[in-house]
PDB file of N, CA and C in Angstrom:
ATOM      1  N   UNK A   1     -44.834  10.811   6.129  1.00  0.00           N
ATOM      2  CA  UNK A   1     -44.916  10.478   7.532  1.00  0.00           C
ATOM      3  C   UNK A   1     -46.246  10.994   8.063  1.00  0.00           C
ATOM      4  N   UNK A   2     -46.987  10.297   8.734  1.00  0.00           N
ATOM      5  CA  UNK A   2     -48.554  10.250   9.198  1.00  0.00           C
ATOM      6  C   UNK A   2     -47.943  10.658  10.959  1.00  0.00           C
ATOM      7  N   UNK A   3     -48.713  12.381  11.112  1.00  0.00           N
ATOM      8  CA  UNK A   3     -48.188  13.025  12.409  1.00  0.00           C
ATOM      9  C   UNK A   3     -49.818  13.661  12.682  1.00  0.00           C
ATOM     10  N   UNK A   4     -49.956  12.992  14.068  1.00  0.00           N
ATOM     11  CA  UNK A   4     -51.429  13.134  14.825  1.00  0.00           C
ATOM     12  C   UNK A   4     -51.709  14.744  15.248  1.00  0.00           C
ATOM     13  N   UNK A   5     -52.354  14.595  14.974  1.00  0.00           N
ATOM     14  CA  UNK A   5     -52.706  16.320  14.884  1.00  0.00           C
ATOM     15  C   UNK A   5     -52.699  16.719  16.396  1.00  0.00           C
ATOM     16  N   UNK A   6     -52.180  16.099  17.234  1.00  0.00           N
ATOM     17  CA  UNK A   6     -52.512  16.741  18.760  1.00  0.00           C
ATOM     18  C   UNK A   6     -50.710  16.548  19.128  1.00  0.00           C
ATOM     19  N   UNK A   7     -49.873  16.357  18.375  1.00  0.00           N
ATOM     20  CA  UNK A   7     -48.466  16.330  18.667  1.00  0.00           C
ATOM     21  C   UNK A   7     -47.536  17.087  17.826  1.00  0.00           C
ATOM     22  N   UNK A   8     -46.331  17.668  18.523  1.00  0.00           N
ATOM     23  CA  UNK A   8     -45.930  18.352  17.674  1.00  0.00           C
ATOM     24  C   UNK A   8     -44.712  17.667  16.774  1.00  0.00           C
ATOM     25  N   UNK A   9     -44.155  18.284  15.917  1.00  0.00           N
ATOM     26  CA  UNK A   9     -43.402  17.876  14.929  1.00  0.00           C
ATOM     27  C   UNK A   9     -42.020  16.784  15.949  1.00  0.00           C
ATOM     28  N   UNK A  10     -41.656  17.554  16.707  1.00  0.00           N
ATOM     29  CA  UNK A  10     -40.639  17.529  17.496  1.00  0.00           C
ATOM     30  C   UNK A  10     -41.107  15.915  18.418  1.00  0.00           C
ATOM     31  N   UNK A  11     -42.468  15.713  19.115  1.00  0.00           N
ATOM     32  CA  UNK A  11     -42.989  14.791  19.744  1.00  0.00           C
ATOM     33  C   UNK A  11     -43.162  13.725  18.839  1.00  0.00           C
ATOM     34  N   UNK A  12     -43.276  13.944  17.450  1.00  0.00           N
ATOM     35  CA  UNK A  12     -43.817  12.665  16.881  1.00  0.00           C
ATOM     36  C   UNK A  12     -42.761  11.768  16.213  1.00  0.00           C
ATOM     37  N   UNK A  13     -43.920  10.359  16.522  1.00  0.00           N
ATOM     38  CA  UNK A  13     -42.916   9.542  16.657  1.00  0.00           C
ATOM     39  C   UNK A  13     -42.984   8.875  15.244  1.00  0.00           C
ATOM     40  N   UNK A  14     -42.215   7.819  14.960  1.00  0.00           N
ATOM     41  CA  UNK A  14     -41.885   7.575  13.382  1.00  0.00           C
ATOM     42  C   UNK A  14     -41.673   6.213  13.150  1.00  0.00           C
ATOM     43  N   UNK A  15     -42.537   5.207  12.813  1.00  0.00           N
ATOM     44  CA  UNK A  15     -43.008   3.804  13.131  1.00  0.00           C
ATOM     45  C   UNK A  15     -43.615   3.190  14.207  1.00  0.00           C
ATOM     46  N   UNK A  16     -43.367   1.903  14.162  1.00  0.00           N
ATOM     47  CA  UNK A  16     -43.160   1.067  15.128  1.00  0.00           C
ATOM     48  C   UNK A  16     -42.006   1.303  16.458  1.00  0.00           C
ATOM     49  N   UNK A  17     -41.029   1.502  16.105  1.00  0.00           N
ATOM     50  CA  UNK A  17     -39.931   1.837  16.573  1.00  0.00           C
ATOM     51  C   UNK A  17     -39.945   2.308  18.129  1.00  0.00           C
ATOM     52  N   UNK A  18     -40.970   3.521  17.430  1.00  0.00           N
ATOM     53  CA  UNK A  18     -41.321   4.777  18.852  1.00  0.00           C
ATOM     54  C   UNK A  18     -40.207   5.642  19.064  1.00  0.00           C
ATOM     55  N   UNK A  19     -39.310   5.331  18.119  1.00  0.00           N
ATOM     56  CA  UNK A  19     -38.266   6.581  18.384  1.00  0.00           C
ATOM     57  C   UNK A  19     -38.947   8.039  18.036  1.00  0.00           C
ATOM     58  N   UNK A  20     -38.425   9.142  18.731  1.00  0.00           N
ATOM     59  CA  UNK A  20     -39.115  10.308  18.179  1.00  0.00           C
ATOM     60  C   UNK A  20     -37.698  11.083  17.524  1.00  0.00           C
ATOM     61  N   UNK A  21     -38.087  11.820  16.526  1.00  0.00           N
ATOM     62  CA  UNK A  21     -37.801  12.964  16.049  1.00  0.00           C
ATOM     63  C   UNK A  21     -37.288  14.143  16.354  1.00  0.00           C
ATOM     64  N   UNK A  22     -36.142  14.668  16.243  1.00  0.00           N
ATOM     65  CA  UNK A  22     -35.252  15.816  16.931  1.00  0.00           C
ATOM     66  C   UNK A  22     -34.857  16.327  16.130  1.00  0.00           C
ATOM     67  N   UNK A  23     -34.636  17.711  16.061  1.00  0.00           N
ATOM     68  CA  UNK A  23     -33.823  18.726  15.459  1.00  0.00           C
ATOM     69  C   UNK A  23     -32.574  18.594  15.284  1.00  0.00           C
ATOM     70  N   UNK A  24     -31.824  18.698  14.224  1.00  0.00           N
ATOM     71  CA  UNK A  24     -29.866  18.634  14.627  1.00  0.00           C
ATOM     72  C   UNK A  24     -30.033  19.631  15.737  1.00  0.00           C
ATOM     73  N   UNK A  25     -28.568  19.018  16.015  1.00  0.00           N
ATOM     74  CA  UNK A  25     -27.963  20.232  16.852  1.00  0.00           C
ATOM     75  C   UNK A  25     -26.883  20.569  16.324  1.00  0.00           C
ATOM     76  N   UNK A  26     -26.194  22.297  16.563  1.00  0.00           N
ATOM     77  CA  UNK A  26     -24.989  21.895  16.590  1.00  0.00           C
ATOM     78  C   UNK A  26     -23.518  20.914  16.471  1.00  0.00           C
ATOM     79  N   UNK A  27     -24.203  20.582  17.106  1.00  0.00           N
ATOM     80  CA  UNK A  27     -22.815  18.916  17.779  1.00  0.00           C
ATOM     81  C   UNK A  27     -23.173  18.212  16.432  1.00  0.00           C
ATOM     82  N   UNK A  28     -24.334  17.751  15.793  1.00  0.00           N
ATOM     83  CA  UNK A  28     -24.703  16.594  15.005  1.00  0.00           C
ATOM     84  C   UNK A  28     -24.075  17.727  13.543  1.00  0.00           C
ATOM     85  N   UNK A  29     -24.267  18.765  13.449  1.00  0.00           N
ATOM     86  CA  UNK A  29     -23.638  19.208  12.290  1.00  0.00           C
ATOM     87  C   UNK A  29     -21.885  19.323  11.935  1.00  0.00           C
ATOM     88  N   UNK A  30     -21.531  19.239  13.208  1.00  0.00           N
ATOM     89  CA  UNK A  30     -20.064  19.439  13.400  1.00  0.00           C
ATOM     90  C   UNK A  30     -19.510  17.547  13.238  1.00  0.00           C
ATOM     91  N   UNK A  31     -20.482  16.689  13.663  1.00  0.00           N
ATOM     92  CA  UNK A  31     -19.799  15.419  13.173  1.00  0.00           C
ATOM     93  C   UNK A  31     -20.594  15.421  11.968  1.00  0.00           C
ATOM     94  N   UNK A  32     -21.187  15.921  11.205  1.00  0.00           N
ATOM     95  CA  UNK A  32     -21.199  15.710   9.586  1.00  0.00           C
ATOM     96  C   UNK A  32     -19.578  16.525   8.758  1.00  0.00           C
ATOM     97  N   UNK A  33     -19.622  17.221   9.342  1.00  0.00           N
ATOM     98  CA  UNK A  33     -18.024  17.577   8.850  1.00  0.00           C
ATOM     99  C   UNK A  33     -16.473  17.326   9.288  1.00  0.00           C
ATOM    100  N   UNK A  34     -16.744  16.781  10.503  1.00  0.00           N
ATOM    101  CA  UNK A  34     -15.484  16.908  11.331  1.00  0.00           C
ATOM    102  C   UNK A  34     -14.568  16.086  10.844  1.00  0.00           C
ATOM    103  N   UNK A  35     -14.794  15.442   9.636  1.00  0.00           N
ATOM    104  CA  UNK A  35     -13.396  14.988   9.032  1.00  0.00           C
ATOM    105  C   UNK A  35     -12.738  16.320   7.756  1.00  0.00           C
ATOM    106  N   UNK A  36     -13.173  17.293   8.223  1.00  0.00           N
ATOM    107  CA  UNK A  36     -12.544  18.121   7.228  1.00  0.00           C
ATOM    108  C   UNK A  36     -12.011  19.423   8.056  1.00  0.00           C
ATOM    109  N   UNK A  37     -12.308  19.439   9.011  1.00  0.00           N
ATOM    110  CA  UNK A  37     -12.002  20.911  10.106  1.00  0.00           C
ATOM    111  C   UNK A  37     -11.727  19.700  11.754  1.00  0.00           C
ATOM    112  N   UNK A  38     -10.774  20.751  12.201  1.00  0.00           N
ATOM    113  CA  UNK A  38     -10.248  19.555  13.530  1.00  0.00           C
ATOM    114  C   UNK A  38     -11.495  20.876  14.715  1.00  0.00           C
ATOM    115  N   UNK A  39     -11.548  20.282  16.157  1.00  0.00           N
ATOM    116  CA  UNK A  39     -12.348  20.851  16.325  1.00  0.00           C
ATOM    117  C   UNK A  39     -12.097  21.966  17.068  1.00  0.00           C
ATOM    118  N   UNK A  40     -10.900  22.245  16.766  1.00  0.00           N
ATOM    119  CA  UNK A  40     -10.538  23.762  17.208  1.00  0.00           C
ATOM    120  C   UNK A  40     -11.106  24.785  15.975  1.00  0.00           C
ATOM    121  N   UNK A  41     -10.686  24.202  15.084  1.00  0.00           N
ATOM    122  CA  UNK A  41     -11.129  25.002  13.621  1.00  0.00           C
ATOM    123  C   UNK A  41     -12.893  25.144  13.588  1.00  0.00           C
ATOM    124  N   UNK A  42     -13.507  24.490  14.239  1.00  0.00           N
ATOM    125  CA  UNK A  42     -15.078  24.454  14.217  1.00  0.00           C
ATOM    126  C   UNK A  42     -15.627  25.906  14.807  1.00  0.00           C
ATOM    127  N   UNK A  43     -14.989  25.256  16.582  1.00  0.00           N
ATOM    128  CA  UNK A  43     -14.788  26.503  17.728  1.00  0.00           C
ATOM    129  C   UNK A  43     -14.979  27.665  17.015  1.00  0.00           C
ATOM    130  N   UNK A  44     -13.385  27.979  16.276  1.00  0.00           N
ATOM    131  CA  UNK A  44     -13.124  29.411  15.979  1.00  0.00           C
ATOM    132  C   UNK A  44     -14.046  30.116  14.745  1.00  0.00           C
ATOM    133  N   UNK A  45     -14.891  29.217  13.478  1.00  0.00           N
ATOM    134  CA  UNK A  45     -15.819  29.713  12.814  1.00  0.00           C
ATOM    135  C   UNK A  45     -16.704  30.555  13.471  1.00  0.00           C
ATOM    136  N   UNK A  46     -17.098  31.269  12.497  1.00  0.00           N
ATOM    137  CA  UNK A  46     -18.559  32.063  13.275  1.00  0.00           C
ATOM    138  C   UNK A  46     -19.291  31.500  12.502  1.00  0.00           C
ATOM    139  N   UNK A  47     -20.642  31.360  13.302  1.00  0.00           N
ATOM    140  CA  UNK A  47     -22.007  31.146  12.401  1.00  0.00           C
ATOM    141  C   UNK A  47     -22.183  30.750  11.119  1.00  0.00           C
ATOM    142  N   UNK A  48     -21.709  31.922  10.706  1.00  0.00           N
ATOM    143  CA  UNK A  48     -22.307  31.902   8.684  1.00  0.00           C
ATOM    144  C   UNK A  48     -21.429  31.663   8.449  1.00  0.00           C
ATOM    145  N   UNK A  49     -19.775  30.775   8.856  1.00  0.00           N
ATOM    146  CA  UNK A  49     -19.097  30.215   8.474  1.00  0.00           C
ATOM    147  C   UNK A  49     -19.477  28.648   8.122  1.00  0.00           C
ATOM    148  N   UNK A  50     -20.051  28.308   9.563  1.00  0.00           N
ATOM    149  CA  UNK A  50     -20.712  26.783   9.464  1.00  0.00           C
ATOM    150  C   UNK A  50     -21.538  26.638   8.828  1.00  0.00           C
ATOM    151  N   UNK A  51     -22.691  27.258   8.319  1.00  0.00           N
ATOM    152  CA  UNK A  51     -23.773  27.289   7.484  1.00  0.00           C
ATOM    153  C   UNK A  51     -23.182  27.393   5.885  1.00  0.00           C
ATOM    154  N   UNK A  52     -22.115  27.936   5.532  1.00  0.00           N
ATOM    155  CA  UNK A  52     -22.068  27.775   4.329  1.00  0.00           C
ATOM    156  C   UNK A  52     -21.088  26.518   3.961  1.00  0.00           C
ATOM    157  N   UNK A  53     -20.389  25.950   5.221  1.00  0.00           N
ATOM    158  CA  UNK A  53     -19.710  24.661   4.879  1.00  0.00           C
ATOM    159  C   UNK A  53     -20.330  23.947   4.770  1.00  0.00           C
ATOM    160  N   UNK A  54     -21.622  23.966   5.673  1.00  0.00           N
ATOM    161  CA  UNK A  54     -22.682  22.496   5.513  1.00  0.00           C
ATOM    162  C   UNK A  54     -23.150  22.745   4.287  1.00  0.00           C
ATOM    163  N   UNK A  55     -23.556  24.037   3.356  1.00  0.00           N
ATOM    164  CA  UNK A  55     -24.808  23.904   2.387  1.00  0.00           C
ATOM    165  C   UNK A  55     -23.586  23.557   1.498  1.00  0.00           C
ATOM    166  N   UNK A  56     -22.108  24.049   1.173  1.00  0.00           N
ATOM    167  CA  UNK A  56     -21.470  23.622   0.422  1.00  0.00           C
ATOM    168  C   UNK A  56     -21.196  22.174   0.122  1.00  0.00           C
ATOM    169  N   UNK A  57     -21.177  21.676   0.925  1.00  0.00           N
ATOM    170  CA  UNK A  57     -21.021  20.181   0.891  1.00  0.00           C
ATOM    171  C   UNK A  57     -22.251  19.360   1.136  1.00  0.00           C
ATOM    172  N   UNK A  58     -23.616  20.120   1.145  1.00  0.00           N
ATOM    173  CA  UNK A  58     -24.822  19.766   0.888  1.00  0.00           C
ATOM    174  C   UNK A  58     -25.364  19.652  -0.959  1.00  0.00           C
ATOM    175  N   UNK A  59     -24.520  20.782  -0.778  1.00  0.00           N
ATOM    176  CA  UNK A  59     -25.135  21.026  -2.329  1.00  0.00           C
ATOM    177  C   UNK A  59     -23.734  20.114  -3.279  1.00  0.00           C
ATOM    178  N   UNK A  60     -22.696  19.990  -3.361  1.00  0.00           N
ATOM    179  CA  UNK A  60     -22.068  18.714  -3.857  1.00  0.00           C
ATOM    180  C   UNK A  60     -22.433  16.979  -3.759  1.00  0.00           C
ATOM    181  N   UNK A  61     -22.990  17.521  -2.687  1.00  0.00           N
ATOM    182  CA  UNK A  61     -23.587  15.546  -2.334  1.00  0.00           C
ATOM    183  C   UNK A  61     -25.021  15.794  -3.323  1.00  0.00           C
ATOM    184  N   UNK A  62     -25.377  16.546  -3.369  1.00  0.00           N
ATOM    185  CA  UNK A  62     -26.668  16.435  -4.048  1.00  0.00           C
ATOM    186  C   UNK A  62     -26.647  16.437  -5.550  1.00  0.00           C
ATOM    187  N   UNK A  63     -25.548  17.362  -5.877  1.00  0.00           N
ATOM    188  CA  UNK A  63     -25.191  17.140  -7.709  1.00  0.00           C
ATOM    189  C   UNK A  63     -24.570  16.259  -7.803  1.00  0.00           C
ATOM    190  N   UNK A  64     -23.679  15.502  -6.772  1.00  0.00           N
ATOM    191  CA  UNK A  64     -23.420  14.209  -7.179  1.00  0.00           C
ATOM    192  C   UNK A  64     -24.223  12.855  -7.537  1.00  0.00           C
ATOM    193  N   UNK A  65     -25.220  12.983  -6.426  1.00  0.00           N
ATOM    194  CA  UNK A  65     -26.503  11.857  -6.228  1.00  0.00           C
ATOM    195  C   UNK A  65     -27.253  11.994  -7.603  1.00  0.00           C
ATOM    196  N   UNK A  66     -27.043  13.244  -8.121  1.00  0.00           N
ATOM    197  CA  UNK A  66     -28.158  13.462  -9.052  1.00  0.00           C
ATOM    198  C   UNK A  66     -27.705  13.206 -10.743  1.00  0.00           C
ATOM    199  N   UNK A  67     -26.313  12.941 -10.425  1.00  0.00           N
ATOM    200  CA  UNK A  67     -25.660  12.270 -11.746  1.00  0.00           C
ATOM    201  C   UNK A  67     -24.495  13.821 -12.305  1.00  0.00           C
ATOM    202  N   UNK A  68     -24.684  14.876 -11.433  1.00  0.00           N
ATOM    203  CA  UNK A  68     -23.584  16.035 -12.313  1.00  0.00           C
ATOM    204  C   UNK A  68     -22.062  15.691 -11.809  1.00  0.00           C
ATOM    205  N   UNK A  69     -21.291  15.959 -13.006  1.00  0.00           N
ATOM    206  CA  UNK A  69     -20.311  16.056 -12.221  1.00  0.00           C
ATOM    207  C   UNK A  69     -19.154  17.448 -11.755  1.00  0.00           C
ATOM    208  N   UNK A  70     -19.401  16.903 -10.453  1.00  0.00           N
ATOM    209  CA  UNK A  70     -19.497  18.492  -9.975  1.00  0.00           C
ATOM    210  C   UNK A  70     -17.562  18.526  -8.970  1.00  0.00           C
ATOM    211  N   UNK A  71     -17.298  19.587  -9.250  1.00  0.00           N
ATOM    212  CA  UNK A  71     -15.523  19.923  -8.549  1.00  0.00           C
ATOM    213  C   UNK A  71     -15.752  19.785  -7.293  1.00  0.00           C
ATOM    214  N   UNK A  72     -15.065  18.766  -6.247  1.00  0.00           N
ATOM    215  CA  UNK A  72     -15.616  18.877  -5.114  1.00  0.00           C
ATOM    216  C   UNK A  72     -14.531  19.799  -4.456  1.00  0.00           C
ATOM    217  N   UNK A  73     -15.480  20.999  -2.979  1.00  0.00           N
ATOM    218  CA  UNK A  73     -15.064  21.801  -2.781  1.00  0.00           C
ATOM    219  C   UNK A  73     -13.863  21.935  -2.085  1.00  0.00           C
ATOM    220  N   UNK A  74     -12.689  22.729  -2.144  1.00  0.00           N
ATOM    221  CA  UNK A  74     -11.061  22.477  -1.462  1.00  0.00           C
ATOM    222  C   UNK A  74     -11.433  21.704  -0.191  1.00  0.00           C
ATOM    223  N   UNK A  75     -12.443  22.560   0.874  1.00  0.00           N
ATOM    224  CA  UNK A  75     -12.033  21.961   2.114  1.00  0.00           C
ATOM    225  C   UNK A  75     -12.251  20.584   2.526  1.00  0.00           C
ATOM    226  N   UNK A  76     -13.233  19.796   1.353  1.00  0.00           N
ATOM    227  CA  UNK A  76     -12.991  18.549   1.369  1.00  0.00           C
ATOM    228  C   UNK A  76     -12.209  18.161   0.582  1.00  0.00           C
ATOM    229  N   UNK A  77     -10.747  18.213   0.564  1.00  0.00           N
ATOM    230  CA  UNK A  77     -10.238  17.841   0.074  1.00  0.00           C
ATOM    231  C   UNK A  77      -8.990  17.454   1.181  1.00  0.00           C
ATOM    232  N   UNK A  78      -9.359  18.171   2.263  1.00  0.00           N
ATOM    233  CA  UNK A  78      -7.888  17.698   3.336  1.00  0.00           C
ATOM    234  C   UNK A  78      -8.587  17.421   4.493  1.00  0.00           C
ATOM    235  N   UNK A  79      -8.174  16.149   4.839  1.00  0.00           N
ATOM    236  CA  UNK A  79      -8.685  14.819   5.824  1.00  0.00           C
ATOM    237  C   UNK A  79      -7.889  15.509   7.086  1.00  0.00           C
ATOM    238  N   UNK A  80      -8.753  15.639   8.358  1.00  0.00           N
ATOM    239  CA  UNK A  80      -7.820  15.389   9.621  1.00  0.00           C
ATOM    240  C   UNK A  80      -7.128  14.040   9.725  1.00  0.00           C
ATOM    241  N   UNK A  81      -5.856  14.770   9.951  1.00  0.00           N
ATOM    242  CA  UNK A  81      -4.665  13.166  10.372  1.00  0.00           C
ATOM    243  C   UNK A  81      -4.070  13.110  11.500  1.00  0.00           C
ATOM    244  N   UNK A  82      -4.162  11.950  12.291  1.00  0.00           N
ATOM    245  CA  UNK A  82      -3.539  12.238  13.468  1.00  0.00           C
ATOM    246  C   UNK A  82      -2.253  11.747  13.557  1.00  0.00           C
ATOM    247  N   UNK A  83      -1.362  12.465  13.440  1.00  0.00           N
ATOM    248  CA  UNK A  83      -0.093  12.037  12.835  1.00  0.00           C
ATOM    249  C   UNK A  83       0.514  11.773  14.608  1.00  0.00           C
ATOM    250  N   UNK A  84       1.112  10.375  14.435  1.00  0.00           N
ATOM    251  CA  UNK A  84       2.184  10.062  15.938  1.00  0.00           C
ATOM    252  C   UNK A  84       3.049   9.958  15.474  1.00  0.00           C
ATOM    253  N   UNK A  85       4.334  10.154  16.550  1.00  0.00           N
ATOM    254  CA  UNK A  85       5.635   9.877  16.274  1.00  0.00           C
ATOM    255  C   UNK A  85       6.166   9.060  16.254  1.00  0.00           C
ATOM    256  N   UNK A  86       6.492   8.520  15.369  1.00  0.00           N
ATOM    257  CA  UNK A  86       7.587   7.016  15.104  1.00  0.00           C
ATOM    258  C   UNK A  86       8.154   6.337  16.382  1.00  0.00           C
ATOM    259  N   UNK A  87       9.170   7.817  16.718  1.00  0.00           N
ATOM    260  CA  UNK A  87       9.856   7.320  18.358  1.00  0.00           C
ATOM    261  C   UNK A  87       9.390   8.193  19.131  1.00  0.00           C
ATOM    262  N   UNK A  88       8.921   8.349  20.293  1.00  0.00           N
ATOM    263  CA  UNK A  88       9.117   8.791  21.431  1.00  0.00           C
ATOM    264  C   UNK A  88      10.119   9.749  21.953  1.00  0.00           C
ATOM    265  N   UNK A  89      10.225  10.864  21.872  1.00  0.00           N
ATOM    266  CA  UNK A  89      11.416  11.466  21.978  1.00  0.00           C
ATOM    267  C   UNK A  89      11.523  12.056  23.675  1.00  0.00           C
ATOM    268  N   UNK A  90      12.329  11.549  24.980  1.00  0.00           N
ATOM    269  CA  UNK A  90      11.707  10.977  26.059  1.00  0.00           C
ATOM    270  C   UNK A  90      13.279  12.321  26.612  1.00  0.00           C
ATOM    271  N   UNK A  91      14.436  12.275  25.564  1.00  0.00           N
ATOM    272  CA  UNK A  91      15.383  13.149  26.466  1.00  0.00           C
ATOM    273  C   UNK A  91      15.347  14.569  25.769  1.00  0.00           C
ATOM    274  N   UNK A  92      15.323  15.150  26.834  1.00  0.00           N
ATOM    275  CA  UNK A  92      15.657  16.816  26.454  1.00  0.00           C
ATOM    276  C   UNK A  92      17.240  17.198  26.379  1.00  0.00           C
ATOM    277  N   UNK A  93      17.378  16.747  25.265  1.00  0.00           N
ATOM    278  CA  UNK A  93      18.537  16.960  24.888  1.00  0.00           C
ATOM    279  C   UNK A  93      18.900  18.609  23.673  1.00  0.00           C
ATOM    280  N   UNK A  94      20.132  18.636  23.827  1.00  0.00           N
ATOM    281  CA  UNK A  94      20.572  19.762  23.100  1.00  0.00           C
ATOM    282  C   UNK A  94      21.272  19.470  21.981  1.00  0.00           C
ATOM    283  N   UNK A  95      22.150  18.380  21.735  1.00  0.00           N
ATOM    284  CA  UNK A  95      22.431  17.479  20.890  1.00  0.00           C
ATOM    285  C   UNK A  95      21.863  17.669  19.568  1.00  0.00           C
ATOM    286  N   UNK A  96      22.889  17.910  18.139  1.00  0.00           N
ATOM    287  CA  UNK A  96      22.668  17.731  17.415  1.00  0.00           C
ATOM    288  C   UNK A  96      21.614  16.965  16.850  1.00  0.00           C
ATOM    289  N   UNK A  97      21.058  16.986  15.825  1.00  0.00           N
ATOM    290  CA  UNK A  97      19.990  15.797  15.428  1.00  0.00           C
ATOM    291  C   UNK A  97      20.970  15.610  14.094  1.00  0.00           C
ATOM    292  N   UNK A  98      20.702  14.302  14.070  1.00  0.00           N
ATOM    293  CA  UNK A  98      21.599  13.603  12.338  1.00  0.00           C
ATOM    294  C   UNK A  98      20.461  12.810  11.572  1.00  0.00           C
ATOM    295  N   UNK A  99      20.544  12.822  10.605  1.00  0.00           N
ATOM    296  CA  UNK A  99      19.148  12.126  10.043  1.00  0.00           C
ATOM    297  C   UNK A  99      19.897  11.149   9.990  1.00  0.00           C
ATOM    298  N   UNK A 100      19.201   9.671   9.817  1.00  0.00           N
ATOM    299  CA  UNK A 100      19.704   7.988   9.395  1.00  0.00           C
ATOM    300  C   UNK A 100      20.193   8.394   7.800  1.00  0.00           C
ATOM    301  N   UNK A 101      21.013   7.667   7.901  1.00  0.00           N
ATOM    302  CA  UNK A 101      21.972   7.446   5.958  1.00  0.00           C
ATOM    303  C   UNK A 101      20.684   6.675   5.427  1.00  0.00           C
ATOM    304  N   UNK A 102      20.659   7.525   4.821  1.00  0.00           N
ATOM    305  CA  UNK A 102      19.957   7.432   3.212  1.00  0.00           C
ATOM    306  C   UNK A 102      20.390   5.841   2.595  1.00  0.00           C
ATOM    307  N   UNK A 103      19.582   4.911   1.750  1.00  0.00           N
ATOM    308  CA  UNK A 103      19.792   3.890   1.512  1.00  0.00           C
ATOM    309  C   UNK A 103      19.880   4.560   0.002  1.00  0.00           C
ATOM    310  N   UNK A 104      20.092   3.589  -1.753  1.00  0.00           N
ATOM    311  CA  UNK A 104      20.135   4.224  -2.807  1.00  0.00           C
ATOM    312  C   UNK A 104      17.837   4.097  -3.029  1.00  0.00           C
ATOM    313  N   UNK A 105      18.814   5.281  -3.839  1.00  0.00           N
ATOM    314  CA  UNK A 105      17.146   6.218  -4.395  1.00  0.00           C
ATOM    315  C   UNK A 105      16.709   5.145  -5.453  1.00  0.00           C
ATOM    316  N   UNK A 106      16.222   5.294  -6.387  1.00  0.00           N
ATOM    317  CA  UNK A 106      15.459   4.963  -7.568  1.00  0.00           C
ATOM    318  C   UNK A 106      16.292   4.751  -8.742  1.00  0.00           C
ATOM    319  N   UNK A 107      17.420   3.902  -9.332  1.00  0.00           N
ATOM    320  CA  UNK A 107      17.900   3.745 -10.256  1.00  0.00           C
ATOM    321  C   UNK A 107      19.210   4.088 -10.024  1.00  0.00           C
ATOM    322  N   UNK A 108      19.457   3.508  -8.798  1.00  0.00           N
ATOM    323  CA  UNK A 108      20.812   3.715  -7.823  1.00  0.00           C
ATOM    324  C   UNK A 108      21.325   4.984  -7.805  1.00  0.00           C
ATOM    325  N   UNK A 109      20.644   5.717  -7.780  1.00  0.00           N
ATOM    326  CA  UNK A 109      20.902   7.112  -7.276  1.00  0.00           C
ATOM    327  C   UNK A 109      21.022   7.481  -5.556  1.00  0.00           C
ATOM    328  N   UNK A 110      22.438   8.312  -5.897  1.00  0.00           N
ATOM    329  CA  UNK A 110      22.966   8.109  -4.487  1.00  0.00           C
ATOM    330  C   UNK A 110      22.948   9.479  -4.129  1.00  0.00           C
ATOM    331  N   UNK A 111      22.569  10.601  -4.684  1.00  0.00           N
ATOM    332  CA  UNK A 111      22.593  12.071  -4.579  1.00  0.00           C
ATOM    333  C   UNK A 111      23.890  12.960  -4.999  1.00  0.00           C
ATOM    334  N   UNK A 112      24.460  11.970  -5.708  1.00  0.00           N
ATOM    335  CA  UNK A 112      25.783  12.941  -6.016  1.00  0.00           C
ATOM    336  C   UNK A 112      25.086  13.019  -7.514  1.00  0.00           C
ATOM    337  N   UNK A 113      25.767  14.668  -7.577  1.00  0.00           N
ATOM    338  CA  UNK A 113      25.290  15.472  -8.864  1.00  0.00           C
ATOM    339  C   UNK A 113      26.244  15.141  -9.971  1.00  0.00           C
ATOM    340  N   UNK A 114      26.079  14.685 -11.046  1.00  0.00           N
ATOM    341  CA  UNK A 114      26.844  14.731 -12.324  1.00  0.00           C
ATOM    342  C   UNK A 114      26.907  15.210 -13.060  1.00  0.00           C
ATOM    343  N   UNK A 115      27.720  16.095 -13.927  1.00  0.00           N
ATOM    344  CA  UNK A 115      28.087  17.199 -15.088  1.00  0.00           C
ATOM    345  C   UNK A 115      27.330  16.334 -15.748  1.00  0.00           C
ATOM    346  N   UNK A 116      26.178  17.112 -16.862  1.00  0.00           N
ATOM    347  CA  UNK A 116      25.678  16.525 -18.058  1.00  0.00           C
ATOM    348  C   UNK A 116      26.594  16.859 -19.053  1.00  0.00           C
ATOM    349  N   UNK A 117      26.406  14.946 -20.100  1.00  0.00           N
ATOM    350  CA  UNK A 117      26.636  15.287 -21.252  1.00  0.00           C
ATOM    351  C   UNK A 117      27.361  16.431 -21.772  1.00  0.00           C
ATOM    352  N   UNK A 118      26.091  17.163 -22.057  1.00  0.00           N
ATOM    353  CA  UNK A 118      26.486  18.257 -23.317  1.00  0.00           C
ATOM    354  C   UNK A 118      27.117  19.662 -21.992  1.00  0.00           C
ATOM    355  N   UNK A 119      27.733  19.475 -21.191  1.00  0.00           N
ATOM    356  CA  UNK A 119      28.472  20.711 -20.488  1.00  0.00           C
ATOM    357  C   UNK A 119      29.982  20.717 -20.880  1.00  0.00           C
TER     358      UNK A 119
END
């Protein structure tokens, strides 16, 4: 990148375009991860918590790109889910809860236990 010696890194601009050049912030590092920490979990890190999640998952994208194959690290391994509820649960009730009857399982298994064979 060709940067005019009377501008600074931060001012210069990068094609045709004329867009200029900015530093991450914060915010831009937290949506490089935020499918792996919800953003309460971000909040509550300190510092050299976030810095070693980004280089961790800096440094896996990079032995990956580069052909190693590399263990990718636990915390990418669990996706935020935004789990909703089926129904709406609208009464404050005290009422027992009953689960729905069970339909048959896998090889008409109905949950009743049977003495094996050899007993």
């Amino acid at each position: 990148m060709a940067m005019r010696p009377n501008k600074s890194p931060e001012e210069s601009t990068e094609g045709d375009a004329g867009r200029t050049e900015r530093k991450p912030t914060a915010k831009d590092a937290f949506k490089d991860i935020s499918i792996y920490f919800s953003k309460e979990e971000w909040e509550e890190m300190e510092e050299w918590e976030k810095i070693r999640y980004r280089n961790m998952k800096r440094n896996y994208e990079v032995l990956i790109a580069i052909g190693f194959r590399a263990t990718r690290p636990d915390f990418m391994h669990h996706h935020r889910q935004v789990i909703k509820p089926l129904v709406e649960d609208t009464e404050d009730s005290d009422e027992e809860w009953t689960p729905r009857q069970q339909g048959e399982g896998p090889g008409g298994f109905r949950g009743v236990l049977l003495k094996p064979a050899w007993a």
